[in-house]
PDB file of N, CA and C in Angstrom:
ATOM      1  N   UNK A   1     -44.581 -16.755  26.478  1.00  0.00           N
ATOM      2  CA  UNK A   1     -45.806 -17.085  25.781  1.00  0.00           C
ATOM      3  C   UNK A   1     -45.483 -18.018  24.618  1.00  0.00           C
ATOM      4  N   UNK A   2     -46.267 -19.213  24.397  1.00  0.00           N
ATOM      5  CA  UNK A   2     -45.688 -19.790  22.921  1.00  0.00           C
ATOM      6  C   UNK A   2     -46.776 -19.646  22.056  1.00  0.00           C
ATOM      7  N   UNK A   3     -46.431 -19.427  20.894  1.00  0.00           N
ATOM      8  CA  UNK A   3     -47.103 -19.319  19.612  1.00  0.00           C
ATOM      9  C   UNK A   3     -46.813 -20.201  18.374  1.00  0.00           C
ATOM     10  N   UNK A   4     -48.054 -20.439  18.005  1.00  0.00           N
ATOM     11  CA  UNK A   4     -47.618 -21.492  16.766  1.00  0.00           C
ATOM     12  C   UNK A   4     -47.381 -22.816  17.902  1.00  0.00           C
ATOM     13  N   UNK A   5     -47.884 -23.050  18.671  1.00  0.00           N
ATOM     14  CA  UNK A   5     -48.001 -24.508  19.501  1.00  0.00           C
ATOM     15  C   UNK A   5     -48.936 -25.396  19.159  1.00  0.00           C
ATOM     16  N   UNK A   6     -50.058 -24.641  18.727  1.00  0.00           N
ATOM     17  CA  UNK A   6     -51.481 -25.751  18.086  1.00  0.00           C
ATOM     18  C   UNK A   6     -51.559 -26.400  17.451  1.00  0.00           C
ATOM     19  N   UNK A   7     -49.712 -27.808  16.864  1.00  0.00           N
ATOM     20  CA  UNK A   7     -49.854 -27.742  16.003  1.00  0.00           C
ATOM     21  C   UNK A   7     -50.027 -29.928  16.404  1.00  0.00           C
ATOM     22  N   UNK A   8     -50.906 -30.497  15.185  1.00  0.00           N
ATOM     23  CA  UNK A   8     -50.410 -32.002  15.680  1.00  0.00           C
ATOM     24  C   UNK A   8     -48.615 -32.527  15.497  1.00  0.00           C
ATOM     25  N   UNK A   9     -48.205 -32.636  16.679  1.00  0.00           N
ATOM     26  CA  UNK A   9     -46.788 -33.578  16.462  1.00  0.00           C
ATOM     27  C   UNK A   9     -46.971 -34.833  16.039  1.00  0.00           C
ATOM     28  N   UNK A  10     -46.126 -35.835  15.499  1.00  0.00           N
ATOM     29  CA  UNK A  10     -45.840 -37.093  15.319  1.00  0.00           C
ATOM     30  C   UNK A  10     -44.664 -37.547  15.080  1.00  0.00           C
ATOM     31  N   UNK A  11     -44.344 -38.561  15.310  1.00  0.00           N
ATOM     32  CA  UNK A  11     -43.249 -39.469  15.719  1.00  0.00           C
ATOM     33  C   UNK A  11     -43.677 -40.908  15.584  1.00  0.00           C
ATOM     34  N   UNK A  12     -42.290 -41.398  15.645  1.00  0.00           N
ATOM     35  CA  UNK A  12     -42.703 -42.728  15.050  1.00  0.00           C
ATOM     36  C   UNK A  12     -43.417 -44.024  16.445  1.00  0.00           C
ATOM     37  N   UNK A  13     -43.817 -43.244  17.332  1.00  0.00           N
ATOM     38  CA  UNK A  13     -44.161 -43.953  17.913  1.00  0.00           C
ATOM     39  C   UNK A  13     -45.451 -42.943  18.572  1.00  0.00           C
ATOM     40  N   UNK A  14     -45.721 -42.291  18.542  1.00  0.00           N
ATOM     41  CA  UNK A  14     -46.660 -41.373  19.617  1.00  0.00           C
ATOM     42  C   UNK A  14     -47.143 -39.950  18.343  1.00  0.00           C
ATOM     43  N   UNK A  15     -48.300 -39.726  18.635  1.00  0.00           N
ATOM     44  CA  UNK A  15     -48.770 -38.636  18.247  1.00  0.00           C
ATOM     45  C   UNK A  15     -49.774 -38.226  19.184  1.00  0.00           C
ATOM     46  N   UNK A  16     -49.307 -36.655  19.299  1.00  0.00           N
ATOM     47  CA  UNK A  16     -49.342 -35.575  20.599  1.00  0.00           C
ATOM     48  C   UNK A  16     -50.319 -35.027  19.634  1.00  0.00           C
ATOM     49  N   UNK A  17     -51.882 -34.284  19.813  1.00  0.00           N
ATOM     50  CA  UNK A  17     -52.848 -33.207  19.839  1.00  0.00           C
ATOM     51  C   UNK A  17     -52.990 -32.299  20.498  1.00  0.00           C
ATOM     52  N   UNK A  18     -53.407 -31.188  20.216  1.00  0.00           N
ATOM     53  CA  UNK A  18     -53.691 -30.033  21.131  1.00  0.00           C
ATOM     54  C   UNK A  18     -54.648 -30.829  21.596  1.00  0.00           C
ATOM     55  N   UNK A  19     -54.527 -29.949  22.975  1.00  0.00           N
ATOM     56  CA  UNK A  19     -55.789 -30.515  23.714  1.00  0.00           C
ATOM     57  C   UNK A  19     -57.184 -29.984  23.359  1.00  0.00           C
ATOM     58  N   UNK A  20     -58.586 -30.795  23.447  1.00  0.00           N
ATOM     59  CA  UNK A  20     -59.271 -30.309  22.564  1.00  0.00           C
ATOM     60  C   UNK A  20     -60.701 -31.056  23.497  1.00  0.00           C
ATOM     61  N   UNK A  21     -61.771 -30.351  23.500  1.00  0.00           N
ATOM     62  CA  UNK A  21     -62.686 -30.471  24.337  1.00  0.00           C
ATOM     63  C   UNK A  21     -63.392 -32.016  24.143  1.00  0.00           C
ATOM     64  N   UNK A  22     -63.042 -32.701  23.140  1.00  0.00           N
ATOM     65  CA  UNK A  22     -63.452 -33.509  22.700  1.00  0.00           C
ATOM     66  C   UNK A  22     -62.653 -34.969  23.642  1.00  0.00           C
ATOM     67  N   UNK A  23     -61.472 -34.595  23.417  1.00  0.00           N
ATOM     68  CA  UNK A  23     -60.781 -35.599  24.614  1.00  0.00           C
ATOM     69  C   UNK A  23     -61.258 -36.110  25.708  1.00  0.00           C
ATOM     70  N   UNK A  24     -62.014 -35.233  26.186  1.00  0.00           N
ATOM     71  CA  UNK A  24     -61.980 -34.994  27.699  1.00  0.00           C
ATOM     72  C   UNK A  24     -62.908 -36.354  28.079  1.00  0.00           C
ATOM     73  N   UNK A  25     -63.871 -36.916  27.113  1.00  0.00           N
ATOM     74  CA  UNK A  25     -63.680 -38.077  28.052  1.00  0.00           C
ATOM     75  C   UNK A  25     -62.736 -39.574  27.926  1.00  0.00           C
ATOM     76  N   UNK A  26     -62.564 -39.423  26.897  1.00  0.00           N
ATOM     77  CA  UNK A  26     -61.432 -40.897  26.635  1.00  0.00           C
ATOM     78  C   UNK A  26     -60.197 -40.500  27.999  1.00  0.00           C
ATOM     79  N   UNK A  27     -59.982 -39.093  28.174  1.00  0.00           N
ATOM     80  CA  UNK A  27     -58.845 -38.788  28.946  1.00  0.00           C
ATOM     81  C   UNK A  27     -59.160 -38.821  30.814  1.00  0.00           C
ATOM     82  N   UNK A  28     -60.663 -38.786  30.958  1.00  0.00           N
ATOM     83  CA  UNK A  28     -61.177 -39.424  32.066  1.00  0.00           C
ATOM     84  C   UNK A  28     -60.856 -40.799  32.147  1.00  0.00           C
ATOM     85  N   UNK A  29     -61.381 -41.186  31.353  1.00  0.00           N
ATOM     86  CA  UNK A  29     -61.274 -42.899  31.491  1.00  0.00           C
ATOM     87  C   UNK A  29     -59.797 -43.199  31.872  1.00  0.00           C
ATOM     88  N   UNK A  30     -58.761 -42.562  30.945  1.00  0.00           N
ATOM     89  CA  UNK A  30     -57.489 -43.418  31.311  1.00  0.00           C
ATOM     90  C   UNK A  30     -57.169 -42.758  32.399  1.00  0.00           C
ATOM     91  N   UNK A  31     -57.797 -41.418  33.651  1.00  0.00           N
ATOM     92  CA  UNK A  31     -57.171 -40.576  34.739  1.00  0.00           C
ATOM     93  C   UNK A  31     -57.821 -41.400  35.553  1.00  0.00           C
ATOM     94  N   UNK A  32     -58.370 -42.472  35.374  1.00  0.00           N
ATOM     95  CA  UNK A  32     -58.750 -43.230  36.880  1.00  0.00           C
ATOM     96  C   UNK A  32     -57.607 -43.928  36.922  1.00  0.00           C
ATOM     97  N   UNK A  33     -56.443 -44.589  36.422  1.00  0.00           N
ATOM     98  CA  UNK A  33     -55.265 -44.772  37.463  1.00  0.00           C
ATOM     99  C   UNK A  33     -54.979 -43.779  38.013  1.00  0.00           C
ATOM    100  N   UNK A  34     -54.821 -44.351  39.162  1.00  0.00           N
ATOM    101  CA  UNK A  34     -54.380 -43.549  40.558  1.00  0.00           C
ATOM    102  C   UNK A  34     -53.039 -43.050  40.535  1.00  0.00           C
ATOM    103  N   UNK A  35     -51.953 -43.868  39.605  1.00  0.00           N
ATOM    104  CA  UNK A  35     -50.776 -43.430  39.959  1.00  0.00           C
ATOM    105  C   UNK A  35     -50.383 -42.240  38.903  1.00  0.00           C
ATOM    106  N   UNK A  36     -51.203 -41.922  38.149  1.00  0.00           N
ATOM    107  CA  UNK A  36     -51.038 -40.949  37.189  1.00  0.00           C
ATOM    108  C   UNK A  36     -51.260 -39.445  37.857  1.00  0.00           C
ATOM    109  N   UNK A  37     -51.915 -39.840  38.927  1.00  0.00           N
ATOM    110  CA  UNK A  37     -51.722 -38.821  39.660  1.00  0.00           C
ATOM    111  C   UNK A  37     -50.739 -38.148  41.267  1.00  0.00           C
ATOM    112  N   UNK A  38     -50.387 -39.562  41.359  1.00  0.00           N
ATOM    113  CA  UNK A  38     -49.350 -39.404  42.617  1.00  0.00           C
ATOM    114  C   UNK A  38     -48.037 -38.147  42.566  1.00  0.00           C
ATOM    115  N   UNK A  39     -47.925 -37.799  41.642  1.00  0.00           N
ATOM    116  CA  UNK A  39     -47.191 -36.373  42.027  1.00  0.00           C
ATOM    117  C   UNK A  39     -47.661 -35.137  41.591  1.00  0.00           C
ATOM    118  N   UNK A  40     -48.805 -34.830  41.169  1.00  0.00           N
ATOM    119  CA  UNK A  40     -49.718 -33.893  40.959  1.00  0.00           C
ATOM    120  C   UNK A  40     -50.089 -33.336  42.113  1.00  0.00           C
ATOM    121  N   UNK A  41     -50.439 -32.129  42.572  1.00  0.00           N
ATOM    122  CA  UNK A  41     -50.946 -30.815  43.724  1.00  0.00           C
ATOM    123  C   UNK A  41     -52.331 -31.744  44.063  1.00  0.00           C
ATOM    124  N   UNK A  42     -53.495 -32.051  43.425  1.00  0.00           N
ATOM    125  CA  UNK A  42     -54.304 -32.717  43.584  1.00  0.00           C
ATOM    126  C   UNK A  42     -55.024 -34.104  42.653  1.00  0.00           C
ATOM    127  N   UNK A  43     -55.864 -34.613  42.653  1.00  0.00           N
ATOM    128  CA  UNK A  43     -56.210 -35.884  41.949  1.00  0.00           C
ATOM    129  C   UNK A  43     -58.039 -34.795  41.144  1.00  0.00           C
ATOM    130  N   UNK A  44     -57.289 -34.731  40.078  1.00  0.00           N
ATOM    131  CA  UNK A  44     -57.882 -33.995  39.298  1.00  0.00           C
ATOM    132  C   UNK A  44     -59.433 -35.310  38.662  1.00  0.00           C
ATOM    133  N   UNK A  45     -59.353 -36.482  38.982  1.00  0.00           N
ATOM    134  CA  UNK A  45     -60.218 -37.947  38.590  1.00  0.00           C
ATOM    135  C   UNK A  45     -61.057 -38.135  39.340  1.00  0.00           C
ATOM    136  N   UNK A  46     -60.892 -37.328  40.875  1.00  0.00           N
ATOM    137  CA  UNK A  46     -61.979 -37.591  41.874  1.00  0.00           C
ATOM    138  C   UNK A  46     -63.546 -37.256  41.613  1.00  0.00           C
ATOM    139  N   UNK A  47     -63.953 -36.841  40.260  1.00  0.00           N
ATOM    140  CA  UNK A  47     -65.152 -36.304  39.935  1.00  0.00           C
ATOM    141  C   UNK A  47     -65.083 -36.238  38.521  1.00  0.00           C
ATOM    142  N   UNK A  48     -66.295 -36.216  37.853  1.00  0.00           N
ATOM    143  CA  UNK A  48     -66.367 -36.064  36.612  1.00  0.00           C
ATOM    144  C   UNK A  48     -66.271 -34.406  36.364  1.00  0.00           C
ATOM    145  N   UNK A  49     -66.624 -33.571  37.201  1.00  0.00           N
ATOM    146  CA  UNK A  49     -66.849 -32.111  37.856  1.00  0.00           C
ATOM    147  C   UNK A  49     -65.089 -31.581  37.699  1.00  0.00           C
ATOM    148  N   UNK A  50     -64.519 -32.611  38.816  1.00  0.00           N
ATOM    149  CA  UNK A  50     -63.172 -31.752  38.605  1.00  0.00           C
ATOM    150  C   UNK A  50     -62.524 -32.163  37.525  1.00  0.00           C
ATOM    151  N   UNK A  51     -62.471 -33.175  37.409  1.00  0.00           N
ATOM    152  CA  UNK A  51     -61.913 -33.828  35.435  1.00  0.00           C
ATOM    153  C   UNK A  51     -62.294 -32.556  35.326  1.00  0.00           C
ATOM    154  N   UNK A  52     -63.222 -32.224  34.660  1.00  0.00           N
ATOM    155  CA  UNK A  52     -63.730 -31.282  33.867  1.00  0.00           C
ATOM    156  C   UNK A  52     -63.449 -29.843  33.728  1.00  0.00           C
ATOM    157  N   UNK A  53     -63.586 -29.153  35.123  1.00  0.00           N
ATOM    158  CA  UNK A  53     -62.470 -28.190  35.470  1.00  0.00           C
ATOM    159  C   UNK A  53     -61.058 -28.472  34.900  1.00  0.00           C
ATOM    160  N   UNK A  54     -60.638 -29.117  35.578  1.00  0.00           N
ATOM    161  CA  UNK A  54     -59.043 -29.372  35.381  1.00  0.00           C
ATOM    162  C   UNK A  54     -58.755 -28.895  33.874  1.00  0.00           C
ATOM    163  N   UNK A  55     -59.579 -30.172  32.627  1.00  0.00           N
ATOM    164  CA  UNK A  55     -59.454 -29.728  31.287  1.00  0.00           C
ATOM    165  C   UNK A  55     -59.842 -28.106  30.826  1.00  0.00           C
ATOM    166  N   UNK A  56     -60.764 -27.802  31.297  1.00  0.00           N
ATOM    167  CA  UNK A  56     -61.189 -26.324  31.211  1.00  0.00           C
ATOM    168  C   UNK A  56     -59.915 -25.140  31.572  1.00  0.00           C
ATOM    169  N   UNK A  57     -59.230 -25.568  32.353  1.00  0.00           N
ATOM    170  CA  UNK A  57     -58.191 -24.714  32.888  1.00  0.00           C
ATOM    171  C   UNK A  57     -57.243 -24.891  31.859  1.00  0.00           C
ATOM    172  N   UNK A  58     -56.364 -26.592  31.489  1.00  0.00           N
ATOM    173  CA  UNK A  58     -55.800 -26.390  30.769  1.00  0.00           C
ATOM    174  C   UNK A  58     -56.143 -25.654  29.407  1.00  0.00           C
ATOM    175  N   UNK A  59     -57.164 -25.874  28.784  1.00  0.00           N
ATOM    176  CA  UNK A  59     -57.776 -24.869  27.405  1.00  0.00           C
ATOM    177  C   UNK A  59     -57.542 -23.668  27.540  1.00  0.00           C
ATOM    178  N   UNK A  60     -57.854 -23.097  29.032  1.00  0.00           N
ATOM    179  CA  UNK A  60     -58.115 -22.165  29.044  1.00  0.00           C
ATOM    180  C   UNK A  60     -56.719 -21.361  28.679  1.00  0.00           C
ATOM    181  N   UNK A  61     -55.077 -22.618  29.665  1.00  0.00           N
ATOM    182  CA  UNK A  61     -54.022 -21.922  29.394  1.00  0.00           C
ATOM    183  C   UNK A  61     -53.391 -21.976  28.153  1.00  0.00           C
ATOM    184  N   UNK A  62     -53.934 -22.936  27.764  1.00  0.00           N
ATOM    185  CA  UNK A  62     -53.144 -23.176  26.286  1.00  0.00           C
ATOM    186  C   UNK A  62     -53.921 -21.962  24.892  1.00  0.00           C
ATOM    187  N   UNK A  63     -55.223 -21.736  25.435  1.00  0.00           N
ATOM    188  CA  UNK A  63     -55.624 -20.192  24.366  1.00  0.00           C
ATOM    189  C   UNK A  63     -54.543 -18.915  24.674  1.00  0.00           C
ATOM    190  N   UNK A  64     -54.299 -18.933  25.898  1.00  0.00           N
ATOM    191  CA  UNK A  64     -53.393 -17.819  26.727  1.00  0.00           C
ATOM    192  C   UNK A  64     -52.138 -18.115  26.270  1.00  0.00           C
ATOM    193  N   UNK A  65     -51.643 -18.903  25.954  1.00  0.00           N
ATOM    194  CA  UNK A  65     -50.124 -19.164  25.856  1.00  0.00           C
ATOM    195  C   UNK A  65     -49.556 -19.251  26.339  1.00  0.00           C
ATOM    196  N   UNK A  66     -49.780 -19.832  27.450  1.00  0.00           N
ATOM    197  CA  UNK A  66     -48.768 -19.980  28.980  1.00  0.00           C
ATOM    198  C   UNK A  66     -48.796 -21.297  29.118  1.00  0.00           C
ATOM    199  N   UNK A  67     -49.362 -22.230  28.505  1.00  0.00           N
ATOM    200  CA  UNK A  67     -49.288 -23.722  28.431  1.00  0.00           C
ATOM    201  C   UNK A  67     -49.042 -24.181  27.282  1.00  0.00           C
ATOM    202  N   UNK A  68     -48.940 -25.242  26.778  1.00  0.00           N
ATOM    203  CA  UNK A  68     -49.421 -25.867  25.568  1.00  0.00           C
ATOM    204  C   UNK A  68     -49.463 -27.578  25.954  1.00  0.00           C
ATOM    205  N   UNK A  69     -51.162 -27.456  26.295  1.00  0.00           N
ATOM    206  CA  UNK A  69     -51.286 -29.377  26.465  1.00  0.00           C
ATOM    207  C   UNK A  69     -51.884 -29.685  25.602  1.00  0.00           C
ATOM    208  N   UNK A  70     -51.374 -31.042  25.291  1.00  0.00           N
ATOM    209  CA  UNK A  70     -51.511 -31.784  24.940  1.00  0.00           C
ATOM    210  C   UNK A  70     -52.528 -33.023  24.854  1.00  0.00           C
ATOM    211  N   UNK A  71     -52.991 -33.386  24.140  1.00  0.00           N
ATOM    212  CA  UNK A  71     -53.669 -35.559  24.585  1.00  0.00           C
ATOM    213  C   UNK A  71     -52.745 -36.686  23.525  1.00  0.00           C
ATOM    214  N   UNK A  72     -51.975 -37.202  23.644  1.00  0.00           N
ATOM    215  CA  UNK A  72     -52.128 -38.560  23.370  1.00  0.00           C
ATOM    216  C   UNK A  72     -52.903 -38.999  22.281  1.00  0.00           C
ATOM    217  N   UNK A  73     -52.781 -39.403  20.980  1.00  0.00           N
ATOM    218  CA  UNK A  73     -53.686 -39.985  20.133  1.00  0.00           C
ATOM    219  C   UNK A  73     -53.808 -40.823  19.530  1.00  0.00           C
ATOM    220  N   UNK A  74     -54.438 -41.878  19.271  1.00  0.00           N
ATOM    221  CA  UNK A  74     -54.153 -43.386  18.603  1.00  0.00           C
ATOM    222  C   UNK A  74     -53.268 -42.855  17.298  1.00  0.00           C
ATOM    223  N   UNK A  75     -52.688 -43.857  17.201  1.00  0.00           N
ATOM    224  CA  UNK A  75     -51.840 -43.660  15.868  1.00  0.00           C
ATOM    225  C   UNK A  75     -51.426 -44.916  15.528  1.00  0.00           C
ATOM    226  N   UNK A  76     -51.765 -44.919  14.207  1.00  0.00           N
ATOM    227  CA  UNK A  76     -51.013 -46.175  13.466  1.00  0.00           C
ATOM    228  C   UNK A  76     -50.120 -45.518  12.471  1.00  0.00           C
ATOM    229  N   UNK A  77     -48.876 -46.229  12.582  1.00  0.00           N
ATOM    230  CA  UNK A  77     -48.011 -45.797  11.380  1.00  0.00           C
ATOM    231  C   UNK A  77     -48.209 -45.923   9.948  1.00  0.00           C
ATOM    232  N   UNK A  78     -47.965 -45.215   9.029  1.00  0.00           N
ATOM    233  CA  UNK A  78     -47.627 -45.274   7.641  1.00  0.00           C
ATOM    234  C   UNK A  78     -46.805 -46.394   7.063  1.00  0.00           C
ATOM    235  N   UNK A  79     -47.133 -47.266   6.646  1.00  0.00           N
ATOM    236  CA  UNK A  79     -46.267 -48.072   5.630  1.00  0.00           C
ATOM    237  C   UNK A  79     -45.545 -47.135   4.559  1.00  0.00           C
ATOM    238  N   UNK A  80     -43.937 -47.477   5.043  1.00  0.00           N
ATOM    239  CA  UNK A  80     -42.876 -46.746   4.206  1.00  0.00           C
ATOM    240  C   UNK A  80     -43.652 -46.710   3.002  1.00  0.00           C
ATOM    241  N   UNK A  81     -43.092 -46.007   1.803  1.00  0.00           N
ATOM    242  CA  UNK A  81     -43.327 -45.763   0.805  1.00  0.00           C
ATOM    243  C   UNK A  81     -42.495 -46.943  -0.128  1.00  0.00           C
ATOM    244  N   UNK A  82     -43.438 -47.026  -1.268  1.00  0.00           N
ATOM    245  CA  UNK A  82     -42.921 -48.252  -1.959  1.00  0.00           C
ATOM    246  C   UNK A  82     -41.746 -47.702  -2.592  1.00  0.00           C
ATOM    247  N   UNK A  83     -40.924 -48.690  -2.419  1.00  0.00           N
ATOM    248  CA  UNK A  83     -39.195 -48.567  -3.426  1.00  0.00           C
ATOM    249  C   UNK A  83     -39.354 -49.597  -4.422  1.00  0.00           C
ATOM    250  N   UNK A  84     -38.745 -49.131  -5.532  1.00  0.00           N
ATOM    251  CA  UNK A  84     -38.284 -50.006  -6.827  1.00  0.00           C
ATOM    252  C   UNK A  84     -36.940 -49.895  -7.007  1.00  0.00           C
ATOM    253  N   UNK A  85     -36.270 -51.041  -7.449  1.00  0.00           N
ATOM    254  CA  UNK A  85     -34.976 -50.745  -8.057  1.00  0.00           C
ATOM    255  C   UNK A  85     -35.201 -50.168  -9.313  1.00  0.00           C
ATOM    256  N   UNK A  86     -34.137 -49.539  -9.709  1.00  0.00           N
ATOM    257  CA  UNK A  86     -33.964 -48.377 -10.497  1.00  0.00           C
ATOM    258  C   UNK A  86     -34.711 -48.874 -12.119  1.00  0.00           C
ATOM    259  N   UNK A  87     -35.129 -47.746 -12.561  1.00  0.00           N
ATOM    260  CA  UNK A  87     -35.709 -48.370 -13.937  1.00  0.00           C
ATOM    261  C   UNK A  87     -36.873 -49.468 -13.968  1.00  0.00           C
ATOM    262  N   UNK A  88     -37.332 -49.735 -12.697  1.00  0.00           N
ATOM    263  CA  UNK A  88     -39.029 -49.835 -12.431  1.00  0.00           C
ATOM    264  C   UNK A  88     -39.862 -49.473 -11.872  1.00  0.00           C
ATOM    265  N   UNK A  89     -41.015 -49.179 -11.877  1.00  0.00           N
ATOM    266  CA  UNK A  89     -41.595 -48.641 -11.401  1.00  0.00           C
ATOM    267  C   UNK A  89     -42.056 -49.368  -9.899  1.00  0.00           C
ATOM    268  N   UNK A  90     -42.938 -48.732  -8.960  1.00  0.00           N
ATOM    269  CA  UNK A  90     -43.781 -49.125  -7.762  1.00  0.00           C
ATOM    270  C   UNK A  90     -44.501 -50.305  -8.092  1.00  0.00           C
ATOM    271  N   UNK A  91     -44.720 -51.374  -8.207  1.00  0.00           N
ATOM    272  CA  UNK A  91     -45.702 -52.398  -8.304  1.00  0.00           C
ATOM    273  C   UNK A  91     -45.251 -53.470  -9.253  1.00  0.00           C
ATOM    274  N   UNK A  92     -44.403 -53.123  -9.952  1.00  0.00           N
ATOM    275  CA  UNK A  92     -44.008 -54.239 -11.226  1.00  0.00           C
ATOM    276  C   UNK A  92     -43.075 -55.381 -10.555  1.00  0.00           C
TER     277      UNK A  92
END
């Protein structure tokens, strides 16, 4: 079972969300490539119906703790933090 999984990750290139009912359609849109599904049991995109299921199941496992999915989330990085050489401040 995992616990304490709900949490947002980030990295300097990708930031991972719990999965969250709200996704579910930006995450339709990008499940119509076809090849995103070529090694999957079935093509979970063939319907707005099974999309929908599909996400429902994962929620359902990730409340249970037997999953923890994920979506994908725009992310723009942080501009490092400003450096000064020593004995000035940020901006001078």
């Amino acid at each position: 079972m995992w616990k304490n999984i709900g949490v947002v990750l980030e990295g300097e290139v990708v930031r991972l969300e719990p999965l969250a009912r709200r996704h579910e359609q930006g995450l339709f849109e990008a499940a119509q490539d076809e090849r995103i599904w070529r090694w999957m049991p079935y093509d979970a995109s063939a319907s707005r119906e099974t999309f929908h299921a599909y996400v429902e199941d994962a929620l359902a496992a990730s409340e249970a703790g037997t999953e923890a999915a994920f979506a994908t989330a725009p992310w723009i990085a942080s501009p490092p933090p400003e450096t000064s050489p020593p004995g000035r401040s940020p901006g001078n």
